[in-house]
Each structure stands twice: as structure tokens, then as C-alpha cells.
C-alpha atoms as a PDB file:
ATOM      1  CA  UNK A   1     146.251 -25.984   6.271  1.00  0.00           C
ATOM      2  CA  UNK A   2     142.779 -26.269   6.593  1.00  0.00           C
ATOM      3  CA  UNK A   3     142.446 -28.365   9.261  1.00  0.00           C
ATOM      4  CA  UNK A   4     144.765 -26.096  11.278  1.00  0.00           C
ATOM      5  CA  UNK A   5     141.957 -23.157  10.397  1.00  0.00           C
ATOM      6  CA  UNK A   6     138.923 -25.103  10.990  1.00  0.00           C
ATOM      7  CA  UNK A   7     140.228 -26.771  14.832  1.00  0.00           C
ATOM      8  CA  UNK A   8     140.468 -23.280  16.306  1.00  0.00           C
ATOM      9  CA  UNK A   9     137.484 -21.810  14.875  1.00  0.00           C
ATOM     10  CA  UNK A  10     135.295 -24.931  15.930  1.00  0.00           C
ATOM     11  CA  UNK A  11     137.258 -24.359  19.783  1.00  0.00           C
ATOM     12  CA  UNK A  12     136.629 -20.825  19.706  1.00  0.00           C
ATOM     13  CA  UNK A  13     132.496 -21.157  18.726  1.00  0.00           C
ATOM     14  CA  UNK A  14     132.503 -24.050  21.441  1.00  0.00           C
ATOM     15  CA  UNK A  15     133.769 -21.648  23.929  1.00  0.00           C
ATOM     16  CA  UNK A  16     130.985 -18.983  23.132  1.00  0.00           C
ATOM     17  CA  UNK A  17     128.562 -21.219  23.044  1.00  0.00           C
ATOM     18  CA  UNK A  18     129.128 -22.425  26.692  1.00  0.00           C
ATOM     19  CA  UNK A  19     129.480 -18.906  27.295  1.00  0.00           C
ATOM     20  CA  UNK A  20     125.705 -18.139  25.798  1.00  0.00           C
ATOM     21  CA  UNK A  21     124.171 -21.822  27.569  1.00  0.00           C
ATOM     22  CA  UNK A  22     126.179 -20.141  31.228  1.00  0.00           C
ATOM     23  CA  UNK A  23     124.354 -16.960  30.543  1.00  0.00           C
ATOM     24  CA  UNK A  24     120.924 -18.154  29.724  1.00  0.00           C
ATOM     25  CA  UNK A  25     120.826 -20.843  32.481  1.00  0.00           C
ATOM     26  CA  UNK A  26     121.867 -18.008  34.594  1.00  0.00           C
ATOM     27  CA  UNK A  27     118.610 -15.510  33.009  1.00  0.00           C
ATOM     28  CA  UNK A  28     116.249 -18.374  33.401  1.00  0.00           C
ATOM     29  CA  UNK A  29     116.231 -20.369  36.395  1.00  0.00           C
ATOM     30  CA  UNK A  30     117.683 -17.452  38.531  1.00  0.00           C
ATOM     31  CA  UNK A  31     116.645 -14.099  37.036  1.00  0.00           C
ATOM     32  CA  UNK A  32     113.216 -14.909  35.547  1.00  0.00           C
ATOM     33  CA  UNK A  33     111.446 -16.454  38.649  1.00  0.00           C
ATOM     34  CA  UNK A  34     112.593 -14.007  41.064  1.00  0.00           C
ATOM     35  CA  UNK A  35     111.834 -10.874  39.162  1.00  0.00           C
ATOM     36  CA  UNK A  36     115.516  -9.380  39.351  1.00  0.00           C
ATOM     37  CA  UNK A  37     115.365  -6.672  36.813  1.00  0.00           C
ATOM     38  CA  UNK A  38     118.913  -5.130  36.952  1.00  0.00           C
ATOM     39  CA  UNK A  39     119.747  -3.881  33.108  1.00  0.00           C
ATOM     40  CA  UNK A  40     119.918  -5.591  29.788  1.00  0.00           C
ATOM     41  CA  UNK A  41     117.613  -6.975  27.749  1.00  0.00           C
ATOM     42  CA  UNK A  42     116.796  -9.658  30.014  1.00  0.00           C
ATOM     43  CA  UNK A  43     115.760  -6.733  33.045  1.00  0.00           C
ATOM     44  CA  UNK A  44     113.537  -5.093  30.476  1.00  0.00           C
ATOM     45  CA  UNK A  45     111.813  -8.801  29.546  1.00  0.00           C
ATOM     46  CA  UNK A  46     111.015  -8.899  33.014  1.00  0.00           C
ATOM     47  CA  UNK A  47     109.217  -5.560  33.579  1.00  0.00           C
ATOM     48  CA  UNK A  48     107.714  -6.145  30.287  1.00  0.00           C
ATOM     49  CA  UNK A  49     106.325  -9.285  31.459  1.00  0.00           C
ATOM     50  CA  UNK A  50     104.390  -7.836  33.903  1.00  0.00           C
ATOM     51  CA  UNK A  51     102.534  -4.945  31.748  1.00  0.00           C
ATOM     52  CA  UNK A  52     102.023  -7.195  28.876  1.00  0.00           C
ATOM     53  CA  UNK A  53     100.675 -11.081  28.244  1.00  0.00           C
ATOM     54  CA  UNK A  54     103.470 -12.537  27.359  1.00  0.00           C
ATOM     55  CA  UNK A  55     106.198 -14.713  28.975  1.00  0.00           C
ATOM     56  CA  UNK A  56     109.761 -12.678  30.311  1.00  0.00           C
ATOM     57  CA  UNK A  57     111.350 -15.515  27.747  1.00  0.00           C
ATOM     58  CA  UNK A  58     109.032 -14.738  24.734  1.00  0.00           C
ATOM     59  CA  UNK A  59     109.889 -10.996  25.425  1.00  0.00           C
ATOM     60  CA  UNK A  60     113.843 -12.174  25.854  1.00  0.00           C
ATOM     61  CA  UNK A  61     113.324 -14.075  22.507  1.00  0.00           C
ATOM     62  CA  UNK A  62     111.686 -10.637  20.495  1.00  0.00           C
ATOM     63  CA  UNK A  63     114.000  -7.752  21.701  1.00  0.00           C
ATOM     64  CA  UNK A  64     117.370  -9.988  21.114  1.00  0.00           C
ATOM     65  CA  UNK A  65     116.519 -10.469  17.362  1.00  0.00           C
ATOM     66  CA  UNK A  66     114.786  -7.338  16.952  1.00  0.00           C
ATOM     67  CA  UNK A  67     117.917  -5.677  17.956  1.00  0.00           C
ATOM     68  CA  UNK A  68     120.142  -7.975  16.271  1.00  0.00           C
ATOM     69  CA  UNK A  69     118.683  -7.882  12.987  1.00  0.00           C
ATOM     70  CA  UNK A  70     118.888  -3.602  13.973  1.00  0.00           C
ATOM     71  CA  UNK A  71     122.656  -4.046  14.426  1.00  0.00           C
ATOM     72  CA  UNK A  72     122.830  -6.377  10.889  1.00  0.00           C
ATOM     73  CA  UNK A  73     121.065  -3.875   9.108  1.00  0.00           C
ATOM     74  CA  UNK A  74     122.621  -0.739  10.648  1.00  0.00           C
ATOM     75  CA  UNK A  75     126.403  -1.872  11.040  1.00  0.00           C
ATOM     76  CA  UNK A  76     126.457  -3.820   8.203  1.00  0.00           C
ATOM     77  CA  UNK A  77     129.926  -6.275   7.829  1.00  0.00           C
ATOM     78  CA  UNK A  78     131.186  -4.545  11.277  1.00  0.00           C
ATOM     79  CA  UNK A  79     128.416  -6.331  13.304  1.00  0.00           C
ATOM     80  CA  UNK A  80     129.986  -8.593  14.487  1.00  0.00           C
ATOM     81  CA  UNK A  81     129.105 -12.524  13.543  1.00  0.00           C
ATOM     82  CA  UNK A  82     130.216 -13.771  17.614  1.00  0.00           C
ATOM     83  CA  UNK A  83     127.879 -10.925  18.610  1.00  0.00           C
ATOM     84  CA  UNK A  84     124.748 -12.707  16.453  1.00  0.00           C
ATOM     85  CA  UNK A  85     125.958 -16.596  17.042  1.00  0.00           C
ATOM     86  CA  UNK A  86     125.762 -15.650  20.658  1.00  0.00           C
ATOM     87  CA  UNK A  87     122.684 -13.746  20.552  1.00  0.00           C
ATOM     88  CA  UNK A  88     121.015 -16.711  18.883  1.00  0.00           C
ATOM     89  CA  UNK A  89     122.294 -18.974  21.417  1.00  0.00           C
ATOM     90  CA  UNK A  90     120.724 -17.306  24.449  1.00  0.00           C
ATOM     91  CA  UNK A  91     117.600 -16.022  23.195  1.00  0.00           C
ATOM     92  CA  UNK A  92     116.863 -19.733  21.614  1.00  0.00           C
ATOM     93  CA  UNK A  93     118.115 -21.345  24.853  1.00  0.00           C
ATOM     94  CA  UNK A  94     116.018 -19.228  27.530  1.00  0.00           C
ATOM     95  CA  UNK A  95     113.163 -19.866  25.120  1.00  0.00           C
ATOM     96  CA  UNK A  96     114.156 -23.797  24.839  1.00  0.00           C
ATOM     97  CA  UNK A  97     113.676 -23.754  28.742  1.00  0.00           C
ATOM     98  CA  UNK A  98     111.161 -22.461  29.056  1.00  0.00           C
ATOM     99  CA  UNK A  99     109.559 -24.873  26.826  1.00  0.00           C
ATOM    100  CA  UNK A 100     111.305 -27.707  28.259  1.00  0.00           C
ATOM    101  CA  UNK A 101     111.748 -26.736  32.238  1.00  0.00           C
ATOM    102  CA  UNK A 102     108.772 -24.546  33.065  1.00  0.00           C
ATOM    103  CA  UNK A 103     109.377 -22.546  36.101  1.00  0.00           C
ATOM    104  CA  UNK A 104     106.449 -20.922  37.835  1.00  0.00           C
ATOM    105  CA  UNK A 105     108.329 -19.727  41.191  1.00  0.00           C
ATOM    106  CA  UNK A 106     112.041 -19.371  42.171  1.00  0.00           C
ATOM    107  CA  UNK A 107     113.913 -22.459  42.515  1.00  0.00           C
ATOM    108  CA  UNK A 108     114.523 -22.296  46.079  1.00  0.00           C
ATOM    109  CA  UNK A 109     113.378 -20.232  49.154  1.00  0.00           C
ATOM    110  CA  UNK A 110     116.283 -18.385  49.601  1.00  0.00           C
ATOM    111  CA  UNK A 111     116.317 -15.439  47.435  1.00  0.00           C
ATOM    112  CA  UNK A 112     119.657 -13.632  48.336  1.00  0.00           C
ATOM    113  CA  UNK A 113     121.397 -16.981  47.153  1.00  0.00           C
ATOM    114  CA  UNK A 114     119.615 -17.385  43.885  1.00  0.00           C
ATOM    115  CA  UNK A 115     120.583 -13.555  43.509  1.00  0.00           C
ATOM    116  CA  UNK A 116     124.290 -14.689  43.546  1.00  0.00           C
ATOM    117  CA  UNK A 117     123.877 -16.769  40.948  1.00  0.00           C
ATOM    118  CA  UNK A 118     121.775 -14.402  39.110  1.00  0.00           C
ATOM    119  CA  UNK A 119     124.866 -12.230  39.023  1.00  0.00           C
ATOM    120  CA  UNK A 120     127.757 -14.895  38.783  1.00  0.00           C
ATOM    121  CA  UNK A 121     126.366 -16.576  35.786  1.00  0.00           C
ATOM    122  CA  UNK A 122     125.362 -14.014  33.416  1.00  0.00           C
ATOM    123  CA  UNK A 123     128.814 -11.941  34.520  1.00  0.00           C
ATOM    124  CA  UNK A 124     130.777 -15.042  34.248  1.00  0.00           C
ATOM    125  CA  UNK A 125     129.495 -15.456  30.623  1.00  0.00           C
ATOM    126  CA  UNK A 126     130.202 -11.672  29.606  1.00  0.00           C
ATOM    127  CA  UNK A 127     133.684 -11.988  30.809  1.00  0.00           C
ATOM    128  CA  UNK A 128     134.478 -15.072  28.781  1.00  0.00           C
ATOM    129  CA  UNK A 129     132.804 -13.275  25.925  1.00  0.00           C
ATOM    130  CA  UNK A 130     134.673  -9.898  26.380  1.00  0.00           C
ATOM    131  CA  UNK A 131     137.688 -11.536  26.242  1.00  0.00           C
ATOM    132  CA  UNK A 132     136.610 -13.213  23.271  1.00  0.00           C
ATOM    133  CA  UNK A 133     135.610 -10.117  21.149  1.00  0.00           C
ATOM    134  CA  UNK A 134     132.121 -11.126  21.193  1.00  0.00           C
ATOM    135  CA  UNK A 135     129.061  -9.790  23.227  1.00  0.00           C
ATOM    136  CA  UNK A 136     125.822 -11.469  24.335  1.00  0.00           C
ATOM    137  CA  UNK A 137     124.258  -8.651  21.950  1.00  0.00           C
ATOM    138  CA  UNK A 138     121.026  -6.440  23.166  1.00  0.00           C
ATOM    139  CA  UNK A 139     121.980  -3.220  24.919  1.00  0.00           C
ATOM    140  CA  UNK A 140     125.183  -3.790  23.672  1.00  0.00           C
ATOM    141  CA  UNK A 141     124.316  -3.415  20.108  1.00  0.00           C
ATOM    142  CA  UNK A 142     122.164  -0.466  20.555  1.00  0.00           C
ATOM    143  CA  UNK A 143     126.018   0.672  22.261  1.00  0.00           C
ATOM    144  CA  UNK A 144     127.771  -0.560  18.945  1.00  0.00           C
ATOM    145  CA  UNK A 145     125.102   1.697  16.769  1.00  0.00           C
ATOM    146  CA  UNK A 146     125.326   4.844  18.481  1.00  0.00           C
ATOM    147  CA  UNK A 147     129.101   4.765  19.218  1.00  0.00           C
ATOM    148  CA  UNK A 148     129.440   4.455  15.431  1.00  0.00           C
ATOM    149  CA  UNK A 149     127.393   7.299  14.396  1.00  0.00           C
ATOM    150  CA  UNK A 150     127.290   9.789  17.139  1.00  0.00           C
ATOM    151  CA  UNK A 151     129.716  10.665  19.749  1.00  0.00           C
ATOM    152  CA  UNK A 152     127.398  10.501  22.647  1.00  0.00           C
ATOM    153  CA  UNK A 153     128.646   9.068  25.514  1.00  0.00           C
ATOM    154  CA  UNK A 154     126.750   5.734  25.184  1.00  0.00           C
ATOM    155  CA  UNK A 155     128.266   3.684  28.538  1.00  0.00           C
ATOM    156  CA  UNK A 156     126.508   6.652  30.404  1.00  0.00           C
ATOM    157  CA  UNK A 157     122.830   6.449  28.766  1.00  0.00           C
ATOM    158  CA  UNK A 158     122.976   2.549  29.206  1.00  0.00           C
ATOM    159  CA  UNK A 159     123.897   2.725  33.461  1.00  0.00           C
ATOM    160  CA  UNK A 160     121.131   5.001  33.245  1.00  0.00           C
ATOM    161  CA  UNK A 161     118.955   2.851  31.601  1.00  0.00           C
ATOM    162  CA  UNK A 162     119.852  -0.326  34.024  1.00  0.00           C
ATOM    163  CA  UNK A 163     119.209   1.502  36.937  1.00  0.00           C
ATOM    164  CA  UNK A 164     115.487   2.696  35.159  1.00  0.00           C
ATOM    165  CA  UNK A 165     114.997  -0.753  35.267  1.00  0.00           C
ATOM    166  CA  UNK A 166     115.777  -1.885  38.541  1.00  0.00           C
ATOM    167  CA  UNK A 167     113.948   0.844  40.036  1.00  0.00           C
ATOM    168  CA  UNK A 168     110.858   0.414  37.952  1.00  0.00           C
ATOM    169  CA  UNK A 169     111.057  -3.321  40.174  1.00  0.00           C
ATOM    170  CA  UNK A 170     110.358  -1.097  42.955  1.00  0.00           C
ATOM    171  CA  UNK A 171     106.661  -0.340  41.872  1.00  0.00           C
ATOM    172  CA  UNK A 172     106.114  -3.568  39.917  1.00  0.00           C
ATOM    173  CA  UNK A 173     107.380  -6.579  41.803  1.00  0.00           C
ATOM    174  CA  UNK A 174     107.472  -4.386  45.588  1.00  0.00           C
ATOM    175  CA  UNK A 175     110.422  -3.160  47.767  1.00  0.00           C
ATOM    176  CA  UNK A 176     112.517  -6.329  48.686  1.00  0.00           C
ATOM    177  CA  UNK A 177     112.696  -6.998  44.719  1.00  0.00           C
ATOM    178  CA  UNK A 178     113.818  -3.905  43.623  1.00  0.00           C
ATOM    179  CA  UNK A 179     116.520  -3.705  46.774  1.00  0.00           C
ATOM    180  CA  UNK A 180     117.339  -7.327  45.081  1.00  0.00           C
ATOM    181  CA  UNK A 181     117.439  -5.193  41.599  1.00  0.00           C
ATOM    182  CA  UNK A 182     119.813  -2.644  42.691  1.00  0.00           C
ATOM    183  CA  UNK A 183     121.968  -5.016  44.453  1.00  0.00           C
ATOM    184  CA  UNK A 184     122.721  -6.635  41.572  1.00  0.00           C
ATOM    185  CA  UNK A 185     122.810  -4.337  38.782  1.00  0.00           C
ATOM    186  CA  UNK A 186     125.699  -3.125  41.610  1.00  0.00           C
ATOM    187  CA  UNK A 187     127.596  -6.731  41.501  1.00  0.00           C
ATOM    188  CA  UNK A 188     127.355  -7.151  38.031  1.00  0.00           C
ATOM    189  CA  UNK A 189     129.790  -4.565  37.404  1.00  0.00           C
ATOM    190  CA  UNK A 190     131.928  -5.840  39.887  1.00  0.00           C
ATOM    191  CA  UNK A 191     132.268  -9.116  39.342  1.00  0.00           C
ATOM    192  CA  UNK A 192     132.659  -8.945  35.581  1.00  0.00           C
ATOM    193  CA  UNK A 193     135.682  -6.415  35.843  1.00  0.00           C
ATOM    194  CA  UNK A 194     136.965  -8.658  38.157  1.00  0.00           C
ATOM    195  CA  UNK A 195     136.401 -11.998  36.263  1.00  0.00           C
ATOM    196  CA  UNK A 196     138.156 -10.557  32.886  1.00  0.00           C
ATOM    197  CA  UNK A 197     141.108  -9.558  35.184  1.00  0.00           C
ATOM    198  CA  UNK A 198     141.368 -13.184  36.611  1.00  0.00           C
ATOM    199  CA  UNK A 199     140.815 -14.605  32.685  1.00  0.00           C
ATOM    200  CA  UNK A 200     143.656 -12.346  31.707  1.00  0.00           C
ATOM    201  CA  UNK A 201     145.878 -12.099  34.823  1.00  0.00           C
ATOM    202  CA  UNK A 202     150.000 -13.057  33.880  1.00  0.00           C
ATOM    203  CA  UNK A 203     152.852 -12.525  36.172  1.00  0.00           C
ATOM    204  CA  UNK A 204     155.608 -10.248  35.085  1.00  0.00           C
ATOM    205  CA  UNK A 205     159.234 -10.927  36.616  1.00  0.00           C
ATOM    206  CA  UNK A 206     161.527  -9.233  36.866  1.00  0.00           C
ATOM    207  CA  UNK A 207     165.033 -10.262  37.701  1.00  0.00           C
ATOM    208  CA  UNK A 208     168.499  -8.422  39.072  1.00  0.00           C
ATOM    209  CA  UNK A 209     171.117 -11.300  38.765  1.00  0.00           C
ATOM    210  CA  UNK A 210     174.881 -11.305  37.644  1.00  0.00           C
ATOM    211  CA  UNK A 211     174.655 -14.208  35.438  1.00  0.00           C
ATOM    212  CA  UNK A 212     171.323 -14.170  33.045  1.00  0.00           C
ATOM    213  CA  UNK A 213     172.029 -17.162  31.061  1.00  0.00           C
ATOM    214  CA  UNK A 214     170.640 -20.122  33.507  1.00  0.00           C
ATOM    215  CA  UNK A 215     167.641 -18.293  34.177  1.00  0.00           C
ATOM    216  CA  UNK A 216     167.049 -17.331  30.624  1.00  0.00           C
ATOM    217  CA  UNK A 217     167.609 -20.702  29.185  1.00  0.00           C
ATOM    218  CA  UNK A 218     165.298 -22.236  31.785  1.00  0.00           C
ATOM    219  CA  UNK A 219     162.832 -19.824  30.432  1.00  0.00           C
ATOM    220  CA  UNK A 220     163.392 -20.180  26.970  1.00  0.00           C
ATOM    221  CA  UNK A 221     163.877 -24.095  26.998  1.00  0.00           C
ATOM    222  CA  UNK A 222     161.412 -25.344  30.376  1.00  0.00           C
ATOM    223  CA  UNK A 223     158.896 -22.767  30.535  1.00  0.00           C
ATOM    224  CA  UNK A 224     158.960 -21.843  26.147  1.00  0.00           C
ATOM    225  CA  UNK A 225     158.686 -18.169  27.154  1.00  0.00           C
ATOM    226  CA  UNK A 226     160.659 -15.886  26.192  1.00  0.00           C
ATOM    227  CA  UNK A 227     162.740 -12.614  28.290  1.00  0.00           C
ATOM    228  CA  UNK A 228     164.190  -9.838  27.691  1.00  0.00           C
ATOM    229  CA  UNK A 229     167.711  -8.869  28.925  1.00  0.00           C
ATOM    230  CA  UNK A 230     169.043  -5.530  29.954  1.00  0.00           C
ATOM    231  CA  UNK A 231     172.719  -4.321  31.508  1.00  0.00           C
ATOM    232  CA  UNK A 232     172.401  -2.295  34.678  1.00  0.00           C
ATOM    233  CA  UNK A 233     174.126  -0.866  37.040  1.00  0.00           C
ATOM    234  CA  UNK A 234     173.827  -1.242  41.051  1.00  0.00           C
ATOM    235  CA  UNK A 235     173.348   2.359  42.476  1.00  0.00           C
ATOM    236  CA  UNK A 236     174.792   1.614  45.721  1.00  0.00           C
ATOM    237  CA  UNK A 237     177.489  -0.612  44.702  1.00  0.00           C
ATOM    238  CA  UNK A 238     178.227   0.292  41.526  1.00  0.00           C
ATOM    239  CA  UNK A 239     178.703  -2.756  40.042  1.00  0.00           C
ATOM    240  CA  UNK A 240     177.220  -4.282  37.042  1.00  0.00           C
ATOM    241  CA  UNK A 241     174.000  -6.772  36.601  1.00  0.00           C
ATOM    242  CA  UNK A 242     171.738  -8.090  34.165  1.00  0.00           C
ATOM    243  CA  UNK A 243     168.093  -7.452  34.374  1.00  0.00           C
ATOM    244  CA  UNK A 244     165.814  -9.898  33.155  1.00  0.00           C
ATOM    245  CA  UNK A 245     162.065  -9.662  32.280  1.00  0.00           C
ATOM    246  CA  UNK A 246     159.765 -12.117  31.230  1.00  0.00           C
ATOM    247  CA  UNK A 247     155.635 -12.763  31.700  1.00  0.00           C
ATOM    248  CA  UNK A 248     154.545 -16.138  32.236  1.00  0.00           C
ATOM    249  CA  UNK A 249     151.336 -17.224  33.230  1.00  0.00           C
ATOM    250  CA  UNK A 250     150.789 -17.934  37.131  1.00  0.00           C
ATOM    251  CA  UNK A 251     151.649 -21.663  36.848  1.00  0.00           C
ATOM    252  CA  UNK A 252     154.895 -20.799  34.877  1.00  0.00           C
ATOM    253  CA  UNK A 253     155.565 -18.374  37.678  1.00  0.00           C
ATOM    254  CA  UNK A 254     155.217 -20.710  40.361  1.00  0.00           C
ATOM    255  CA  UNK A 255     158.029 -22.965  38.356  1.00  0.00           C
ATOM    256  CA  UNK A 256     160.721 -20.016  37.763  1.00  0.00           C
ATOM    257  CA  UNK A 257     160.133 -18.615  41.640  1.00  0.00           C
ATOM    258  CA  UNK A 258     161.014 -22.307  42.518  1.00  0.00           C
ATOM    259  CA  UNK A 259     163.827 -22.556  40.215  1.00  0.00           C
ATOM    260  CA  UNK A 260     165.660 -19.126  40.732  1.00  0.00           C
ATOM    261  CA  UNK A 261     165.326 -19.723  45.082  1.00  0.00           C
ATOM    262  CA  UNK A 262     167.168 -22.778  44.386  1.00  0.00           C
ATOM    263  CA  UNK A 263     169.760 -22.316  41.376  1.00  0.00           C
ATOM    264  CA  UNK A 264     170.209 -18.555  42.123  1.00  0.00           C
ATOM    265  CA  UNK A 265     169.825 -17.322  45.585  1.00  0.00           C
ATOM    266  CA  UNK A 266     171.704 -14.331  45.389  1.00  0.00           C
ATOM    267  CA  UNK A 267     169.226 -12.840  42.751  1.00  0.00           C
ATOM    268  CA  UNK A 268     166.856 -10.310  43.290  1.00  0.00           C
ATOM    269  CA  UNK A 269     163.422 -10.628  42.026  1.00  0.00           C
ATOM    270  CA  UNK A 270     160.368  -9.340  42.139  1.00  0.00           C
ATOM    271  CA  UNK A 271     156.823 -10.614  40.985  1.00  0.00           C
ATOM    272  CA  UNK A 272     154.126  -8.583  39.324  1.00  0.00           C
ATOM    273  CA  UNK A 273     150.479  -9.232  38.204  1.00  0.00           C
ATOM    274  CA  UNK A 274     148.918  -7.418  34.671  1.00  0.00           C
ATOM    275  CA  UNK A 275     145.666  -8.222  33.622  1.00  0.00           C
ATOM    276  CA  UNK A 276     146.231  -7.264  30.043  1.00  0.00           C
ATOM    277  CA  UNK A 277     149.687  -8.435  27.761  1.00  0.00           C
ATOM    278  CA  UNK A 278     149.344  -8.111  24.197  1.00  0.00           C
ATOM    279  CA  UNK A 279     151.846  -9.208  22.114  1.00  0.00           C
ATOM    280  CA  UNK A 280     152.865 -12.534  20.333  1.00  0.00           C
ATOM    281  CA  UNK A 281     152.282 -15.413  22.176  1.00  0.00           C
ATOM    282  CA  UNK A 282     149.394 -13.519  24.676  1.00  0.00           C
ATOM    283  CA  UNK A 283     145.935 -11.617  23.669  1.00  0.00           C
ATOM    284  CA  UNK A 284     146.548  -9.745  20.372  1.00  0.00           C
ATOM    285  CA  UNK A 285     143.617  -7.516  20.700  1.00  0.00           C
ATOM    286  CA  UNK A 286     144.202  -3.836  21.275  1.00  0.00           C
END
């Protein structure tokens, strides 16, 4: 019983953890040197950097506990305990880095690739994270606070706040940085709504046949899904059908699309993709 409790907590912390050593790799060796100061905690460490002596990881390092020992104290039990392992992971690991891989300029000559990174790393990371119930903290828990106590429209305040800080890269770091900034304050959004939807992304069937019970056994017994059956009638013909529905994931699809083109022929089907099931045997958050 215990063992059965401790193997999927251990999987689940291993999983954020890779998710907080993706982001920081991505806020150190990509971000940092190059001065790309779209949003977050690690935009603000950069224009920090340059107003104050201190390093962009030192300043990564402060805000991340200051603010999670904020969200501790201010939220209480609903702060979340993914949301502070994860916090501890990247601010620790930029700092570790730092310490251990000192970078004094970009890691290449060719900014507009490092700025790909820049973005696919750190949005990569969030995505896992989101779809773990955790966060990488920072902003976010300044988002947790004021959701809780005011009704202020929070995601608002915070774009706002990103694109402060990539335009402040204008007058600190000059104009190709800040174009650099904007860019990717711009992708981020993108490609983490469109990571979580690949994370999460089933196929849902659904099938017009006359006889339900090969397809459904093949489902139930093959693929261990499960379907749903319903009698219908043809509106043209008039005759009667069965219409089955299941979700499977995209290799299960690719199995019944094979199986029903060569046991069934005759039946209809059509394929479907949803980026969010919830329900037993899929994501039970809501």
C-alpha cells in the first residue's frame, strides 16, 4: 500500500524536477547572456542586473524566495508544495551554474537561434508543469495572491508587466535586444499553449456501424479503453445503427483506424482531436 503511494509520488517529483533543470538551463545559458528580458522573474533579474551590482542569477535566486516565502506566508496550506519544490529547483540551479559554468557572453554568435531556445526551454518546462498542477512560482505567485483576495483581473496586470520589461530592454541593452525581447515574450505564449495541447492531445472516434460488438471488444480487450454505445437511426435510409465513441490516445488510434479499415469496411468513422479529457482513466483535474 505504501509502496504503491510512494512510486508515483517519487515519478511525479522526478518529472518536475526535469521540468525546473529544462527551465533553468533554458534562463541561464540562453536568456542570461543575451539580455532577453521578456516577463517573469527571470526578465526582471536581467534589467535588474544592469542598474544594480549584482549577478541576473543572484537577483533570480532573491526574488524567487522572496516571493515564495510571500506566497507561504500569504496563502498559507493552499500554496502549493509543487509550486515551492519547483521554485527551489530553478532558483538553486541557475545559481549552481552560475557557480559552476560561468558565462560572460552568449554561447554562440547567432542570437536569433539562442532566442529559440530561450523560448522553447523555459515554455517547454511551464507546459509540463501546467499540466502537472505546479508552477515555476514568481509572477505566478504574486497571480495566486491577488486572485485569492481581490477580483482584479490579474492575467491582465502581469502581460502588462512582461511587456514593461521587454521594453525597458529597449533603453538598457539597445534596439536589436529589446526587438529580441518582444519577440519572445510574443512566442512564449504561443508555444506554451501549444505544447500543453500536444501533452494533452487524445483522439475521439466516433463510429456508425451495424454491428458494435467486434469493434467494442477490440477496444475493451486490445486497446483496455473503454466506449460508449448508442442506437441511431440513418436519416436517409432509415435504418438502424449503433454509434460508438471512445478516446484513445494517438497511438491507440492509429491501431483501431487499422483495425476497423480491415474487419469493418462498411463503417463510418470519423476521427477527432481534444486537448483536454477528464474523466477516469485521463487528467482528473478540472
Amino acid at each position: 500500500m505504501i509502496k504503491s503511494k510512494i512510486l508515483p509520488t517519487l515519478k511525479e517529483y522526478a518529472i518536475l524536477t526535469f521540468a525546473g533543470l529544462l527551465m533553468a538551463v533554458g534562463i541561464y545559458v540562453f536568456k542570461f547572456p543575451n539580455h532577453f528580458s521578456f516577463g517573469g522573474v527571470s526578465g526582471i533579474s536581467i534589467i535588474l542586473s544592469r542598474l544594480f551590482p549584482l549577478s541576473q542569477a543572484t537577483f533570480n535566486l532573491i526574488l524567487n524566495f522572496a516571493l515564495m516565502l510571500l506566497g507561504i506566508v500569504v496563502l498559507g496550506g493552499s500554496f502549493g508544495a509543487k509550486t515551492a519544490f519547483v521554485t527551489v529547483i530553478v532558483s538553486l540551479s541557475t545559481s549552481a551554474m552560475e557557480i559552476l559554468f560561468p558565462m560572460s557572453e552568449p554561447l554562440t554568435d547567432e542570437p536569433l537561434l539562442e532566442l529559440v531556445f530561450a523560448v522553447a526551454l523555459p515554455a517547454i518546462a511551464s507546459a509540463i508543469l501546467f499540466n502537472r498542477d505546479a508552477s515555476s512560482g514568481g509572477t505566478d505567485i504574486i497571480a495566486m495572491i491577488v486572485k485569492k483576495h481581490t477580483s482584479f483581473n490579474i492575467g491582465t496586470a502581469l502581460m502588462l508587466a512582461d511587456v514593461i520589461v521587454a521594453v525597458s530592454a529597449f533603453f538598457l541593452f539597445g534596439p536589436a535586444t529589446g526587438l529580441y525581447s518582444v519577440c519572445g515574450l510574443t512566442a512564449k505564449c504561443l508555444v506554451i499553449d501549444s505544447v500543453i495541447e500536444r501533452i494533452n492531445l487524445c483522439k475521439v472516434f466516433t463510429i456508425i456501424c451495424t454491428d458494435p460488438e467486434p469493434i467494442c471488444k477490440y477496444i475493451t480487450d486490445e486497446l483496455v479503453r473503454s466506449a460508449t454505445v448508442h442506437r441511431a437511426t440513418g436519416a436517409y435510409t432509415h435504418e438502424d445503427r449503433f454509434v460508438i465513441i471512445s478516446i484513445l490516445s494517438r497511438s491507440q488510434a492509429v491501431e483501431l483506424r487499422n483495425y476497423i479499415r480491415k474487419n469493418d469496411p462498411k463503417a463510418f468513422f470519423s476521427i477527432s482531436n481534444s486537448s483536454e479529457i477528464i474523466g477516469k482513466g485521463f487528467s482528473d483535474h478540472i
